[in-house]
Protein backbone atom coordinates (compact mmCIF):
# COMPACT_ATOMS: atom_id res chain seq x y z
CA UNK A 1 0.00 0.00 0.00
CA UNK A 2 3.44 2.10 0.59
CA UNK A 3 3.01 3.93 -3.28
CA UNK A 4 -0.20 4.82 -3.41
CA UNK A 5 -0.32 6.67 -0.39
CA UNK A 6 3.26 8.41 -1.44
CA UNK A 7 1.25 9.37 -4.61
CA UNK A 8 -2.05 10.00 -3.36
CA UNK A 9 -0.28 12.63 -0.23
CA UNK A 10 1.55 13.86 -3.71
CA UNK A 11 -1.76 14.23 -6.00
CA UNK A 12 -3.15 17.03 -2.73
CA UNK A 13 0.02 18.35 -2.25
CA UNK A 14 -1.09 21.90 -2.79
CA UNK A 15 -4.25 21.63 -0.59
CA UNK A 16 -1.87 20.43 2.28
CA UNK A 17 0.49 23.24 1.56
CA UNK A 18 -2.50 25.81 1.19
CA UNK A 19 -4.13 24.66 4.60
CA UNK A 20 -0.81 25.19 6.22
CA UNK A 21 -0.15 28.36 4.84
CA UNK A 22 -4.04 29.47 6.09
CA UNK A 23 -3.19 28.40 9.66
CA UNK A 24 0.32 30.18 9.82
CA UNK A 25 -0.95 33.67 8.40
CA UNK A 26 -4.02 33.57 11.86
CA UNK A 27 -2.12 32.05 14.45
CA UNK A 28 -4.29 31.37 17.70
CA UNK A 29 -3.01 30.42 21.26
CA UNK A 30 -4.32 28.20 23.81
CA UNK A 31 -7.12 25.97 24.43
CA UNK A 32 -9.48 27.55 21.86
CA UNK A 33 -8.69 27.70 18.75
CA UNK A 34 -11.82 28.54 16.61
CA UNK A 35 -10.61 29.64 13.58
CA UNK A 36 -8.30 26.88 13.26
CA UNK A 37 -11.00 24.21 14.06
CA UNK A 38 -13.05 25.71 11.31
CA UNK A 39 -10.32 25.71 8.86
CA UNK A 40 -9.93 21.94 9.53
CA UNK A 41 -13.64 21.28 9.39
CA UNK A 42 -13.89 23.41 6.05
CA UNK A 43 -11.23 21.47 4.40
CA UNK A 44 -12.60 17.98 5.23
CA UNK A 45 -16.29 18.67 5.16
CA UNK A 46 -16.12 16.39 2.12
CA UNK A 47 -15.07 13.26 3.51
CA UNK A 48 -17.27 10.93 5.46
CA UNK A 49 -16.20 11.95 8.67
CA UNK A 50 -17.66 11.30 12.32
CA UNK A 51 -16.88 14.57 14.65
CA UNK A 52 -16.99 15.06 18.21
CA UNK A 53 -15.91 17.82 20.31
CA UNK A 54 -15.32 18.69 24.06
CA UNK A 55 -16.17 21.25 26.32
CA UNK A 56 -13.13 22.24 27.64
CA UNK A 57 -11.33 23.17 24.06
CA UNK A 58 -12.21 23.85 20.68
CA UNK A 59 -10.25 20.46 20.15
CA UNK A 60 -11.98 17.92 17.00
CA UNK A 61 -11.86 13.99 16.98
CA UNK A 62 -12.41 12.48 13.29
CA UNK A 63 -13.37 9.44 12.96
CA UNK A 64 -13.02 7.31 9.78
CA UNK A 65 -14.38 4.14 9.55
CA UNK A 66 -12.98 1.30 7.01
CA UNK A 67 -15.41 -0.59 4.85
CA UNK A 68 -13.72 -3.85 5.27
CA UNK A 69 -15.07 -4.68 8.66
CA UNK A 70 -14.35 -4.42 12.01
CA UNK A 71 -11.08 -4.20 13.42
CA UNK A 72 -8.40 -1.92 15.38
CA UNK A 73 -8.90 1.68 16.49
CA UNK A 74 -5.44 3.60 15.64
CA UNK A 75 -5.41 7.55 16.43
CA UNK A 76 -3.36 10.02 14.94
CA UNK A 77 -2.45 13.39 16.82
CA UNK A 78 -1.80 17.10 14.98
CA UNK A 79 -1.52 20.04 17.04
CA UNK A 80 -3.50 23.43 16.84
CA UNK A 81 -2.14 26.34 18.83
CA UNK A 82 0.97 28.51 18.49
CA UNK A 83 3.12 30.59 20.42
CA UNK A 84 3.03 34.38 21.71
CA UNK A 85 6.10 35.24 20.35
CA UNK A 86 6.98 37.70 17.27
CA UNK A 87 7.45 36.57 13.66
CA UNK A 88 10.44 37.43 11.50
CA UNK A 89 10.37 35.20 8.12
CA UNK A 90 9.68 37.42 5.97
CA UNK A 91 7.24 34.78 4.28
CA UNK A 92 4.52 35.97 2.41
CA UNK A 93 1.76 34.36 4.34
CA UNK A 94 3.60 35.13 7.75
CA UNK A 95 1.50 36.09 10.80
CA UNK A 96 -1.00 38.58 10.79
CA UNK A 97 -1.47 38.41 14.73
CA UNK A 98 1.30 41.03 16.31
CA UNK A 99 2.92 38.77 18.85
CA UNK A 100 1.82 35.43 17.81
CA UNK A 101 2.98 32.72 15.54
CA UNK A 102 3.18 29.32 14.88
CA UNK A 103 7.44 28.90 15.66
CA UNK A 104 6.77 25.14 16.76
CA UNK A 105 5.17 23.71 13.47
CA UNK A 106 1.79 22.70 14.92
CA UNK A 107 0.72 24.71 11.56
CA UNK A 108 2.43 21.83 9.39
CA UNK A 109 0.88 19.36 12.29
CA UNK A 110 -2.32 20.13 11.17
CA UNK A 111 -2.27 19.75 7.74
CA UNK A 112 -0.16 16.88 7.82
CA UNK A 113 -2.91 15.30 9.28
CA UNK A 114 -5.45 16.81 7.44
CA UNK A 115 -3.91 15.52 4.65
CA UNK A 116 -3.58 11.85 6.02
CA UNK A 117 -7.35 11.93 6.80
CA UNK A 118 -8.16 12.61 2.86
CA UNK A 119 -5.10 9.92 1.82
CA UNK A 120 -7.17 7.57 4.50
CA UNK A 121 -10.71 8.53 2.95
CA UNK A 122 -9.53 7.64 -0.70
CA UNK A 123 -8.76 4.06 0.92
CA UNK A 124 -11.21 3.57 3.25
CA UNK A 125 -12.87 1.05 1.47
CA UNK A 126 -9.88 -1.31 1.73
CA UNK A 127 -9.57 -0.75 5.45
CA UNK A 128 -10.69 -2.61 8.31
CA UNK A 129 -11.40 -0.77 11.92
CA UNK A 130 -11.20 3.17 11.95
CA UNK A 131 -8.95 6.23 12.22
CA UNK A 132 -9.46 8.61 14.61
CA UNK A 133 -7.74 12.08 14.14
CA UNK A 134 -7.04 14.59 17.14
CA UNK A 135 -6.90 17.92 15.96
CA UNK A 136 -6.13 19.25 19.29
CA UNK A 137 -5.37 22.95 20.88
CA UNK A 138 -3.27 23.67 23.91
CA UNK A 139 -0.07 21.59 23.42
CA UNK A 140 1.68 24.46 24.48
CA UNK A 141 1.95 24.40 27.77
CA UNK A 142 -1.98 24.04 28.29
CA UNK A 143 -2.62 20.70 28.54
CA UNK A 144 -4.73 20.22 25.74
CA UNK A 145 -4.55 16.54 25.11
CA UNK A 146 -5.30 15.91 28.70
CA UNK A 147 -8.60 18.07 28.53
CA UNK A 148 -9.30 16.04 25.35
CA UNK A 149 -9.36 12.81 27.46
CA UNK A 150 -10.77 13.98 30.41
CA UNK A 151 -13.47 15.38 28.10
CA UNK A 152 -13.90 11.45 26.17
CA UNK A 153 -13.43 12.98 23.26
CA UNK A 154 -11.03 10.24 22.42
CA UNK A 155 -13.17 7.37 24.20
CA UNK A 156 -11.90 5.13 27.26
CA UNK A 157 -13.92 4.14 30.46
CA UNK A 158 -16.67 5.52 31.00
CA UNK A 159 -17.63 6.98 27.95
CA UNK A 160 -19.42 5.73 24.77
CA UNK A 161 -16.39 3.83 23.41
CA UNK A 162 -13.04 2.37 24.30
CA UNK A 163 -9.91 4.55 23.94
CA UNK A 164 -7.49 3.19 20.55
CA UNK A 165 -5.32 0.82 20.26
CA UNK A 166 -2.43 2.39 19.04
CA UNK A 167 -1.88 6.34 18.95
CA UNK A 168 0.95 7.79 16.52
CA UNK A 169 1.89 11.86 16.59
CA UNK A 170 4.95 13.35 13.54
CA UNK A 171 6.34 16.77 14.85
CA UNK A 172 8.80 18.67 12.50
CA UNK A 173 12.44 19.37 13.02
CA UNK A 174 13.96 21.89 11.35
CA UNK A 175 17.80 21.23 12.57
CA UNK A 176 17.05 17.95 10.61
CA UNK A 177 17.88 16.31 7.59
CA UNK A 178 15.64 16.88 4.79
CA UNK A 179 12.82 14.11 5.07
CA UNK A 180 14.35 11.71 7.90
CA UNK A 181 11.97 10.14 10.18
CA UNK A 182 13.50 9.88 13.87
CA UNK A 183 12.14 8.48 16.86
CA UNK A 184 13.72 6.31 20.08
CA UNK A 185 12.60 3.66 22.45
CA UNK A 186 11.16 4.70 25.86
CA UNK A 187 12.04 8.26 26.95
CA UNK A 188 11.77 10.68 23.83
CA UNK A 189 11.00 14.13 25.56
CA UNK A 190 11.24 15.10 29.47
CA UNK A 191 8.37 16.00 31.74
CA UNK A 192 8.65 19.70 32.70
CA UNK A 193 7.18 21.70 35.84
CA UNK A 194 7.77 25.51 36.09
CA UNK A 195 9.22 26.69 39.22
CA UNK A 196 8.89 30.07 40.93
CA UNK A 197 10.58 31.05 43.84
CA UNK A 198 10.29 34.34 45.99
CA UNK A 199 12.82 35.00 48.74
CA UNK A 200 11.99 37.21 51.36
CA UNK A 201 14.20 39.47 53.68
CA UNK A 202 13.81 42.97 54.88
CA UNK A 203 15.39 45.64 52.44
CA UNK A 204 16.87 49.23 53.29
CA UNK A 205 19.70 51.39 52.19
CA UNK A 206 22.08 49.85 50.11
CA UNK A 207 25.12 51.58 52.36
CA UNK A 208 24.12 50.00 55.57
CA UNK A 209 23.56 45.84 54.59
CA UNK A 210 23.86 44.53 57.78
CA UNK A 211 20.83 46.32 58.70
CA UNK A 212 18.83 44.49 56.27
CA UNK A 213 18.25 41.05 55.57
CA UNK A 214 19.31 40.56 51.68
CA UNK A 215 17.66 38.54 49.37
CA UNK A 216 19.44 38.87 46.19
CA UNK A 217 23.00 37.32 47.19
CA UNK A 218 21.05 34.88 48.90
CA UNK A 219 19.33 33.87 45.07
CA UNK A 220 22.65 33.78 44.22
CA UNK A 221 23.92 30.99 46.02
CA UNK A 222 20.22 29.19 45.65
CA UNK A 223 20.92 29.23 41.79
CA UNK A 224 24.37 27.84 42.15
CA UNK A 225 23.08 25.20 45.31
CA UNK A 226 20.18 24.34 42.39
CA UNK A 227 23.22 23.37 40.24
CA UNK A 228 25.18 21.45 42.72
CA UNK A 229 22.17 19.24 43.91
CA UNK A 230 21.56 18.48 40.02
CA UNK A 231 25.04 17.38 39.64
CA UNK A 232 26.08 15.75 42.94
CA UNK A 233 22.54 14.08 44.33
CA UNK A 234 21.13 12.75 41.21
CA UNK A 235 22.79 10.30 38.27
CA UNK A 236 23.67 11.52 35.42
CA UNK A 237 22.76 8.23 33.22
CA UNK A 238 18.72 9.25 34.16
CA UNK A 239 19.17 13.41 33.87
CA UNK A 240 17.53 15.87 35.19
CA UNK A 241 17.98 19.83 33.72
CA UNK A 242 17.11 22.72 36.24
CA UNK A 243 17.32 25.83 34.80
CA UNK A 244 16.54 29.45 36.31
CA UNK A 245 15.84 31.49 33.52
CA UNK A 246 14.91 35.10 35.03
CA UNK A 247 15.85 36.52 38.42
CA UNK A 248 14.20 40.00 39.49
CA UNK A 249 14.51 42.09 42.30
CA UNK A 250 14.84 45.58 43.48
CA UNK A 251 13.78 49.22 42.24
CA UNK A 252 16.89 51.46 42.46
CA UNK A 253 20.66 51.44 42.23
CA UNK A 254 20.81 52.58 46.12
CA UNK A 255 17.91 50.35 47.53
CA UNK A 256 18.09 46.53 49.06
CA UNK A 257 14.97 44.70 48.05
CA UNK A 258 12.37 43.26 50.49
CA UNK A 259 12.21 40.77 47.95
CA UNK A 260 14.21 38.41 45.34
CA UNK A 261 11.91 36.84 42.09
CA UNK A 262 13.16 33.57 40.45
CA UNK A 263 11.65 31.64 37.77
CA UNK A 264 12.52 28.44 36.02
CA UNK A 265 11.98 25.04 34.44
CA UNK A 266 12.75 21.43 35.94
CA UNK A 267 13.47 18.81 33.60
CA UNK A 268 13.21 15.15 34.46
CA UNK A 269 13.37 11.47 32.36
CA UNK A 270 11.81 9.62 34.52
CA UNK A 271 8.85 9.79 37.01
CA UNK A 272 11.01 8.91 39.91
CA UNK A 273 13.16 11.95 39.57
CA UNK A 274 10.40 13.79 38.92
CA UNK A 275 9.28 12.89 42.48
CA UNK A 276 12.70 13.18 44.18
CA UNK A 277 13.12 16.89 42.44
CA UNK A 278 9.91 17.98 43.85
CA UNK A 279 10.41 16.68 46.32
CA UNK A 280 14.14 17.87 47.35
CA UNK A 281 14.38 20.97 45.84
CA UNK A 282 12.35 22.67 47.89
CA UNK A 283 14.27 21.44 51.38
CA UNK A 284 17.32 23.07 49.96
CA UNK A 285 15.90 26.20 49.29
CA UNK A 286 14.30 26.70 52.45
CA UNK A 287 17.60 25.49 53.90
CA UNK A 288 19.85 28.24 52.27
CA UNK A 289 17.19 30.78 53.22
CA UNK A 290 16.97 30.25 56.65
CA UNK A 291 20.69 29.97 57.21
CA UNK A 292 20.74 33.37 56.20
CA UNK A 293 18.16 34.80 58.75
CA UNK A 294 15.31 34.57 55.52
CA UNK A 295 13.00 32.77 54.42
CA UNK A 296 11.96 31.24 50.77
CA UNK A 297 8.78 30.02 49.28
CA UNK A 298 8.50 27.28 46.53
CA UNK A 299 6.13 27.24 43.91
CA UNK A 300 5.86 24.13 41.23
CA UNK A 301 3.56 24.39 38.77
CA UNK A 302 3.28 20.89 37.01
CA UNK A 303 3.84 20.64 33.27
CA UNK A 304 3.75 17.35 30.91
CA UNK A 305 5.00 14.19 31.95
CA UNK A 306 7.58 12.19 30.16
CA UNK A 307 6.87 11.12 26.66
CA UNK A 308 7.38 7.17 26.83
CA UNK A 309 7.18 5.73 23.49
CA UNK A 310 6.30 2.29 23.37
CA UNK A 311 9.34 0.12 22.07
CA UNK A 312 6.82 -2.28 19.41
CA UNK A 313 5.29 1.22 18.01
CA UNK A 314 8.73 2.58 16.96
CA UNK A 315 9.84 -0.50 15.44
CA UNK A 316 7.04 -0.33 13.69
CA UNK A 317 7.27 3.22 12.75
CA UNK A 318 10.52 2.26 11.78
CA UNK A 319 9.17 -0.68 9.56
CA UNK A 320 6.99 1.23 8.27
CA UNK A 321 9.39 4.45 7.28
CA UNK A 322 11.87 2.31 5.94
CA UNK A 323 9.21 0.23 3.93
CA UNK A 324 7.90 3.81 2.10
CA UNK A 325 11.14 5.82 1.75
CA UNK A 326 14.04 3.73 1.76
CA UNK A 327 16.51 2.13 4.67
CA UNK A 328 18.04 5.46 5.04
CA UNK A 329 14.42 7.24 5.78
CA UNK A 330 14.46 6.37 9.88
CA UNK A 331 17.09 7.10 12.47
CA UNK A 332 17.11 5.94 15.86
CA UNK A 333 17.81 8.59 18.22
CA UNK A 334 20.55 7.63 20.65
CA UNK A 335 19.42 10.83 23.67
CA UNK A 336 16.50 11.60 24.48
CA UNK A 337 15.23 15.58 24.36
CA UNK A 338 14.73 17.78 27.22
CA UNK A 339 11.98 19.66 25.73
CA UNK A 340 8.49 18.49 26.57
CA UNK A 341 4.99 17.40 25.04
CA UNK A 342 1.70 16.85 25.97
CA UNK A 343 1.11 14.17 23.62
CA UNK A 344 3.00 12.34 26.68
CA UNK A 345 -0.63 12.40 28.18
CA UNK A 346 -2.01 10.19 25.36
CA UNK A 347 1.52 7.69 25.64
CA UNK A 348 0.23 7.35 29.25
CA UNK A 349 -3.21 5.49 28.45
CA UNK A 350 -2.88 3.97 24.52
CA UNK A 351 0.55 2.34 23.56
CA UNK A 352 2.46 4.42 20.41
CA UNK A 353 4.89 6.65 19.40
CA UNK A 354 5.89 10.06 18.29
CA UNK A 355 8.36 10.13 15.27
CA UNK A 356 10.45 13.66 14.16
CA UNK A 357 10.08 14.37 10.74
CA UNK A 358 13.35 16.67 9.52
CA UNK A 359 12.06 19.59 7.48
CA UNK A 360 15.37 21.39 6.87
CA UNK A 361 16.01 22.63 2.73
CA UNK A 362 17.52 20.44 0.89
CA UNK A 363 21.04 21.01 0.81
CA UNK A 364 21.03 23.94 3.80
CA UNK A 365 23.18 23.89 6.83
CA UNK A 366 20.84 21.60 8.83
CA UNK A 367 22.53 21.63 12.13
CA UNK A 368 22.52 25.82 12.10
CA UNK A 369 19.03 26.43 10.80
CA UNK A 370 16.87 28.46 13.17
CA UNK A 371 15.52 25.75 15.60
CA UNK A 372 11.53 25.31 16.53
CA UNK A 373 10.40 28.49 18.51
CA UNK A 374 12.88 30.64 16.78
CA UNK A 375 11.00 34.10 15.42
CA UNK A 376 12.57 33.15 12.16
CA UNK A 377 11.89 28.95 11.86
CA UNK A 378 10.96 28.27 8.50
CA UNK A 379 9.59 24.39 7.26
CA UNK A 380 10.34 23.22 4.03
CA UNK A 381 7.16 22.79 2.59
CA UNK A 382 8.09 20.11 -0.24
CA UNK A 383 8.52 17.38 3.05
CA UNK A 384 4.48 17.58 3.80
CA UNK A 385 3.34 15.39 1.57
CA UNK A 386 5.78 13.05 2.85
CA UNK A 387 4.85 13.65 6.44
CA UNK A 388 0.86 13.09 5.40
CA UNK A 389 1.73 9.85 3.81
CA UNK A 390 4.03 8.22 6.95
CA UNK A 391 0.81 9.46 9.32
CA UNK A 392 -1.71 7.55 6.64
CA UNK A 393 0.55 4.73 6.47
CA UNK A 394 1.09 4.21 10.14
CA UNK A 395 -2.77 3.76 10.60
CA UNK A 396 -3.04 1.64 7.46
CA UNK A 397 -0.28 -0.50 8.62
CA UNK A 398 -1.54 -1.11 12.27
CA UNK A 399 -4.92 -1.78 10.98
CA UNK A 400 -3.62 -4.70 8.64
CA UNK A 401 -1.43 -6.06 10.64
CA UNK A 402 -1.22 -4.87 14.13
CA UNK A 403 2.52 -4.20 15.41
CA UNK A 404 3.47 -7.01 13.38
């Protein structure tokens, strides 16, 4: 089945470009993402498609059922929302939303899988079991694929059908090679938490410090203590990544601050570090603080959890890449990435994968192209079709044969 879905994703090539190129130029953050949904729904309406929606997000299932009787339920996942952050591309169909655009390729997400859906549709009569497609908001940093389940949209217990069998998501990589397909075994992306930090003293004139209780050299040595306790108390064959990315305090040149501001992230690979970082961290903070005469308070605000991809899913992706574009299409990553995804959320309840697709030019400096969330990321557009035809033939794959 490998060709005809290469040329079928090749015969819409322009639609998928053109629905990508919609979704860039009115970029829309967070959970609701109306004009984005109706984009989607407008460029599908013709396909014999089941929808259901949620309450909590503007998030769309699609079902597609195969006429060649029952079988397996496999899901395929393209994100919605973008970033609030500038755009500097120059493209002609760049944002028109003044501090927002789509820097993380959840643009290319969505018609990737739009276009998959119409590849699947064309075949649907050779098919047996159905496709469900999550066209879901809030991957960054809202939990959208968690409201999405919570909300059944998906299925599971409880609700009017049982969640899939398998569940597949492609995200793009610009600091790839053109048109590789990479994904790895277990841990593929960290879990993340935000952490916020005020320490409190008692500020006055900055000639007379011992009359005050200072906060900000006291940050100081938390941020370096922060460092310490990543490198001495936990291994560094499961890592963990703490960084403090913005300290704030004080008003004036002359004045010692009531008050010191930190903010940060906290990486982790596994849930038990998660746990022990969470756990930990906040002892030796309140320690350093209260040596000092101050004291600290500790705020963690949880983020995604680990993406664990299923080892049988990405040998199949694998099989499957290598079967459609060669032996030289898939590479196994040997690290992990500390960046996070909430497609870990769906990895948590349905066995699968997510596979990196590189979208880098042809021929261009891979390694030194502006990275996702840069202002000036740009996709190669000629690697979507591609990209729609691994998603369509991961589902028509697993429903033939299972992980076989």
């Amino acid at each position: 089945m490998s060709q005809p879905l290469i040329a079928e994703a090749a015969a819409i090539s322009d639609r998928i470009v053109a629905l990508r190129r919609a979704i860039h130029a009115e970029p829309e953050l967070g959970l609701h993402t109306p004009k984005t949904r109706d984009k989607v729904r407008e460029a599908l309406a013709h396909l014999p498609l089941e929808w259901r929606e949620g309450p909590s997000t503007t998030g769309l299932v699609a079902t597609l059922k195969g006429g060649a009787g029952d079988g397996p339920c496999v899901l395929l996942r393209g994100d919605m929302d973008a970033l609030p952050m500038p755009e500097e591309t120059g493209l002609d169909f760049a944002s028109k939303v003044p501090g927002t655009m789509h820097a993380c390729g959840h643009d290319a997400h969505t018609a990737m899988l739009a276009g998959a859906a119409e590849i699947l549709a064309r075949q649907a009569d050779t098919l047996k079991g159905e496709v469900r497609f999550m066209f879901q908001p809030g991957e960054e940093g809202y939990h959208g694929a968690r409201f999405m389940l919570e909300d059944g949209v998906l299925g599971g217990e409880g609700f009017d059908r049982p969640l899939p069998d398998a569940a597949f998501a492609l995200h793009v990589m610009p600091n790839a090679p053109h048109g590789l397909v990479g994904g790895r075994t277990g841990a593929l992306l960290a879990a993340a938490d935000q952490l916020h930090i005020t320490v409190t003293g008692r500020g006055g004139h900055a000639s007379m410090p011992h009359d005050t209780l200072d906060p900000v050299p006291v940050a100081c040595e938390m941020v370096s203590a922060i460092q310490t306790i990543v490198a001495r108390r936990f291994s560094v064959f499961d890592p963990v990544v703490v960084t403090i990315s913005k300290i704030e305090a004080g008003t004036a040149h002359n004045v010692i601050p009531d008050t010191a501001n930190m903010l940060g992230t906290m990486r982790t690979l596994s849930p038990a570090n998660r746990a022990r970082l969470r756990e930990e961290l906040p002892l030796l903070v309140a320690g350093i603080a209260g040596a000092h005469g101050l004291t600290a308070e500790v705020n963690i605000i949880e983020g995604f959890p680990v993406t664990l991809c299923d080892a049988g899913a990405v040998d199949f992706g694998e099989k499957v890449a290598r079967d459609m574009f060669g032996e030289e299409a898939f590479l196994r990553l040997a690290d992990p990435i500390m960046g996070a995804e909430d497609f870990a959320y769906v990895l948590e309840k349905v066995p699968g994968a997510m596979f990196f697709l590189g979208v880098s030019h042809e021929g261009d400096d891979w390694a030194h192209c502006c990275g996702i969330h840069s202002t000036r990321m740009m996709v190669d557009e000629s690697v979507m079709p591609q990209g729609a035809a691994y998603l369509a033939g991961l589902a028509a794959a697993f429903l033939e044969r299972g992980w076989g």
